[in-house]
Protein backbone atom coordinates (compact mmCIF):
# COMPACT_ATOMS: atom_id res chain seq x y z
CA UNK A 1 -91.20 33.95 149.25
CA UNK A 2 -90.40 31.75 146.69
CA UNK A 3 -87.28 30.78 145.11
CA UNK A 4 -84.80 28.03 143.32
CA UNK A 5 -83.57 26.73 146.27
CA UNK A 6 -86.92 26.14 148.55
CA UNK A 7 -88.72 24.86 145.14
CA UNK A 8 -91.46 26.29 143.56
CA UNK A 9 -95.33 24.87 142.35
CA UNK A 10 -94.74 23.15 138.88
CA UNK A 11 -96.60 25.57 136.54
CA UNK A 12 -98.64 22.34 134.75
CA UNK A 13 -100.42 22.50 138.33
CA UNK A 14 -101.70 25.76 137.04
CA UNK A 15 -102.47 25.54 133.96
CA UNK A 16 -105.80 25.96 131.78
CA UNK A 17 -107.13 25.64 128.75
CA UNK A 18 -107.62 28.74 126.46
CA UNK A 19 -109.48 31.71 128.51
CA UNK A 20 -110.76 29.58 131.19
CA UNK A 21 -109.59 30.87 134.60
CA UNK A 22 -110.72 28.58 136.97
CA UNK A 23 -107.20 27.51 138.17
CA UNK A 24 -106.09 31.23 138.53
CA UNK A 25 -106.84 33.26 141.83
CA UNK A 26 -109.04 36.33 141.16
CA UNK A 27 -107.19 39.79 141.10
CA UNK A 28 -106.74 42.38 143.14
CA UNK A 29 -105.55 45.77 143.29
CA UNK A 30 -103.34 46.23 140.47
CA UNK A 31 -100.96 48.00 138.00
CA UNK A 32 -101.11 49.99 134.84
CA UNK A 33 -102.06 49.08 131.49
CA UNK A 34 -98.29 48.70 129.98
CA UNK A 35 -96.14 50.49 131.92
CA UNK A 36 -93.01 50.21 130.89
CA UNK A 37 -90.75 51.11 133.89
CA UNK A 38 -87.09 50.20 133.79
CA UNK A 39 -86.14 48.99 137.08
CA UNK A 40 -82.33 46.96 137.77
CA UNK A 41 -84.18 44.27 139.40
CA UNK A 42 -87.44 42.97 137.57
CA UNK A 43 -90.78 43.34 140.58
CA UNK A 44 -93.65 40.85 140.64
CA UNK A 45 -96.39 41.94 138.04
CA UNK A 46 -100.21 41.84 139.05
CA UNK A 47 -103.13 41.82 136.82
CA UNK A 48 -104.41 45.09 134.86
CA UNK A 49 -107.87 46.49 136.19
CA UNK A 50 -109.99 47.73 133.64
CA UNK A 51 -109.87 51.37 132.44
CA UNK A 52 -107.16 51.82 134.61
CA UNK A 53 -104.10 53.83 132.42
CA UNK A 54 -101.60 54.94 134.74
CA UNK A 55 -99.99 53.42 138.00
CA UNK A 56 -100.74 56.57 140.00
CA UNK A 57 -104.41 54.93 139.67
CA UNK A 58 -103.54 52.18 141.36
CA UNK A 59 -100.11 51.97 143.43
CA UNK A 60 -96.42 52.11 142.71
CA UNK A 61 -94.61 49.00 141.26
CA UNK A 62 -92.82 47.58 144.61
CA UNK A 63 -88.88 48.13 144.27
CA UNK A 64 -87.64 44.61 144.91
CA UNK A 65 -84.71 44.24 147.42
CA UNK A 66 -82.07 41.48 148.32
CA UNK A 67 -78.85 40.92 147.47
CA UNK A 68 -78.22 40.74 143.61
CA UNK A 69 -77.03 37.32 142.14
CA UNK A 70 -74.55 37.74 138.68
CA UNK A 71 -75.81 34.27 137.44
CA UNK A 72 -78.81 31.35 137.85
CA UNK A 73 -78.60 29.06 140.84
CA UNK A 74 -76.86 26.10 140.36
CA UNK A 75 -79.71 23.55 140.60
CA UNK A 76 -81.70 25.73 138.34
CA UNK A 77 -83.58 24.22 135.72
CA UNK A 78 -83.11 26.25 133.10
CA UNK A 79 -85.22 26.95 130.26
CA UNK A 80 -83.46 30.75 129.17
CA UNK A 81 -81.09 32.68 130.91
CA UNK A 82 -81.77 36.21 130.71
CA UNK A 83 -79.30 39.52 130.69
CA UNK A 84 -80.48 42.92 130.68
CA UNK A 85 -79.50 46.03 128.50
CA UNK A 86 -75.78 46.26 130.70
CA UNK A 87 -75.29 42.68 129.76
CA UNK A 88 -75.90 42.07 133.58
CA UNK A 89 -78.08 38.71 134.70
CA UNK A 90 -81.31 39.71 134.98
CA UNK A 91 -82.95 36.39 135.81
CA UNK A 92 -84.14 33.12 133.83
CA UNK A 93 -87.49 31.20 132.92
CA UNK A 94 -87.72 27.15 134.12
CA UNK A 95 -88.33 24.56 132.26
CA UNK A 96 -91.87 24.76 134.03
CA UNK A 97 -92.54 28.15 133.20
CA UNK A 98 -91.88 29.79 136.39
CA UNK A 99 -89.52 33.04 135.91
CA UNK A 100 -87.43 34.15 138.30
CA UNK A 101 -85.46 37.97 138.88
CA UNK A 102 -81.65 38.36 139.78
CA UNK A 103 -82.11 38.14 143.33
CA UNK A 104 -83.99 35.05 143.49
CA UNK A 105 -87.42 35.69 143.41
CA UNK A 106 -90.57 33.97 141.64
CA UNK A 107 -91.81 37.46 139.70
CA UNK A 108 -94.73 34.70 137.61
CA UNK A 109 -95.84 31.95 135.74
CA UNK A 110 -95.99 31.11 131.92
CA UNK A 111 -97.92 28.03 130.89
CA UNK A 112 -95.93 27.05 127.46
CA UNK A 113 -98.73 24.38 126.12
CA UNK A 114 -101.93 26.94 126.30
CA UNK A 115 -99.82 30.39 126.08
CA UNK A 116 -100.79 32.06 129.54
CA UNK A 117 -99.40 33.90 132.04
CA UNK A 118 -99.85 34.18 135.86
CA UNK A 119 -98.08 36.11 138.45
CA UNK A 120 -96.52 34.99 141.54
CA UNK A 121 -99.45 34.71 143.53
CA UNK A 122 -101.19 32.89 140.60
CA UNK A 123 -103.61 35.38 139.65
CA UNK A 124 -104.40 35.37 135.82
CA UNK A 125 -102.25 38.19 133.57
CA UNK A 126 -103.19 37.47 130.07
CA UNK A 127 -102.93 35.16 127.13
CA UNK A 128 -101.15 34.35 124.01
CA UNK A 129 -103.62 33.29 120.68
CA UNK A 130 -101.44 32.19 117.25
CA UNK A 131 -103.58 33.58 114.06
CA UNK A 132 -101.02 32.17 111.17
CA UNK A 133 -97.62 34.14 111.82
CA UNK A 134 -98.82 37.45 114.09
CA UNK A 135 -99.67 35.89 117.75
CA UNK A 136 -102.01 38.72 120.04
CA UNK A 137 -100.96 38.98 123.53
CA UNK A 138 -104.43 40.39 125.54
CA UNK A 139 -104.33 40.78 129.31
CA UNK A 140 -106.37 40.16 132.42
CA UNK A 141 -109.15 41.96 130.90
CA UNK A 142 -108.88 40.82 127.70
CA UNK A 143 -107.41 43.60 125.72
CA UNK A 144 -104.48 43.64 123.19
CA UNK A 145 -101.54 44.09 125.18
CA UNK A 146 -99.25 43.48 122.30
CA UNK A 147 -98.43 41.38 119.63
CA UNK A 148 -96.05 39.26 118.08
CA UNK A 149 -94.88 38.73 114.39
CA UNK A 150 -93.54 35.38 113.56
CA UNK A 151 -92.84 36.10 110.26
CA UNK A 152 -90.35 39.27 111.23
CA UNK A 153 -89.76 38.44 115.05
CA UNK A 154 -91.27 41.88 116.63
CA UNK A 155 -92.84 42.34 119.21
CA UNK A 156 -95.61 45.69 118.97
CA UNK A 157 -97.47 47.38 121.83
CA UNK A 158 -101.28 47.91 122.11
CA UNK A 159 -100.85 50.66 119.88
CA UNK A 160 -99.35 48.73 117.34
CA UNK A 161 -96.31 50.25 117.44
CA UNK A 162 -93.06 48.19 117.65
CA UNK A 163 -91.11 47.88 120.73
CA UNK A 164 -88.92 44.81 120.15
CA UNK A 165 -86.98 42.67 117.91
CA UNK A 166 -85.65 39.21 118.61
CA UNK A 167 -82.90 37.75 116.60
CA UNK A 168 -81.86 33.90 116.41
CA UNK A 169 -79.70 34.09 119.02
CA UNK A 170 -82.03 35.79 121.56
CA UNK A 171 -80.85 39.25 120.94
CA UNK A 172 -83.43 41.73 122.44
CA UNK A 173 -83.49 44.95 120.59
CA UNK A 174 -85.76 47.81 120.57
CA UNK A 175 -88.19 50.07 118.39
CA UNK A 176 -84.69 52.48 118.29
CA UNK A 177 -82.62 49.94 117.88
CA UNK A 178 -81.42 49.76 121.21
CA UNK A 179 -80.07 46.55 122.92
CA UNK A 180 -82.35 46.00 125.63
CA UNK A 181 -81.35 42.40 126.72
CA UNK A 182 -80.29 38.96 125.66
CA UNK A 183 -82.64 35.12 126.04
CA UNK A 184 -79.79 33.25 126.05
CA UNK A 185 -80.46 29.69 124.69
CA UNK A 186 -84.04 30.78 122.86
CA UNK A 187 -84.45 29.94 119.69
CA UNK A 188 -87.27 30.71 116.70
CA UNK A 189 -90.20 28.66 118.21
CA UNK A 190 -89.60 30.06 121.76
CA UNK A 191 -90.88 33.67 120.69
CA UNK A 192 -94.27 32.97 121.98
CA UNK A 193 -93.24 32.30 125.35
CA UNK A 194 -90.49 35.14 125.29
CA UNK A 195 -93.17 37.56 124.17
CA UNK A 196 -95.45 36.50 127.11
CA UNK A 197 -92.25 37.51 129.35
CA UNK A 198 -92.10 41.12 128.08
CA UNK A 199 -95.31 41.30 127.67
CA UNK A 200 -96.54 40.72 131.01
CA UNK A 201 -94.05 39.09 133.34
CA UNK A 202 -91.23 41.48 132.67
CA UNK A 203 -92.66 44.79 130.76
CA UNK A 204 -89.70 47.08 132.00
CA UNK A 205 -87.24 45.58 129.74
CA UNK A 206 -89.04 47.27 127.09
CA UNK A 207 -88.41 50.85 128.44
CA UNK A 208 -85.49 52.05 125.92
CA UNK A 209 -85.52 55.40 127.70
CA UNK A 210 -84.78 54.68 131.39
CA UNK A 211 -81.89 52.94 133.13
């Protein structure tokens, strides 16, 4: 298990240049295409397999136990600090791209110089690609996952409809309205790596319905 305290691998060790996945371990068995699931305690994603649609295809998204932190380690490098929709710490993303959950764990990877994401174990989850101000998010099999509007700071599903809206400050609202979380010290030219997050790393916090 990884966490703060017992270090983790610098995410530059990881990182690759635009699809290629040579430094990323291949996947295996795997969860849904987007499923949102609110859950108090963020789980470890793993990589999509194609034309799979719903978890029950594959297995259920492990509840993550331990005891609950209300704040970041101390010798955390921080890059954000994140709360959830009850203003409760949820976790925070390093300066190296590694993201951790409230009770300590590593839940993935983001490199911030070529727009990927890995998960904990380092298998490949998907990648970010700038086309003037709308950024596409595709996954592990290379599918639009979502999408990101510079110009208007939303975030969209593969469907195209909008799930999220990030103001200045890091405010994380959703396709209702609803507050759904805070990045606390993000600002305009973090979205890409903030989208990556909810994209893949931390889907549930896009759930308005549950919790």
């Amino acid at each position: 298990m990884q966490n703060a305290a017992s270090g983790v691998k610098v995410a530059e060790e990881k990182y690759s240049m635009g699809k290629f996945r040579g430094t990323w371990n291949a996947s295996v068995a795997v969860p849904a295409f987007n499923a949102y699931a609110f859950l108090p305690t963020a789980p470890p994603m793993k990589p999509r397999v194609k034309d799979v649609e719903t978890v029950s295809e594959t297995h259920e998204i492990p509840v993550e136990t331990g005891e609950v932190m209300d704040s970041p380690p101390s010798d955390a490098d921080i890059f954000v600090n994140i709360k959830d929709r009850f203003n409760n710490y949820r976790g925070y993303i390093s300066k190296d791209g590694s993201c951790f959950n409230n009770i300590g764990n590593c839940i993935g990877y983001i490199n911030m110089e070529s727009n990927e994401a890995g998960s904990a174990q380092e298998e490949y989850l998907g990648c970010l690609s700038q086309m003037g101000n709308e950024c596409i998010v595709e996954d592990s099999v290379d599918e639009v996952a979502g999408k990101l509007d510079m110009g208007i700071a939303t975030i969209s599903d593969h469907h195209g409809r909008t799930v999220a809206e990030l103001s200045n400050n890091g405010v994380c609202t959703g396709h209702c309205g609803t507050f759904l979380g805070e990045f606390e010290g993000m600002t305009y030219k973090d979205m890409k790596v903030i989208t990556l997050y909810l994209v893949l790393i931390d889907p549930g916090m896009l759930n308005e319905v549950e919790g």
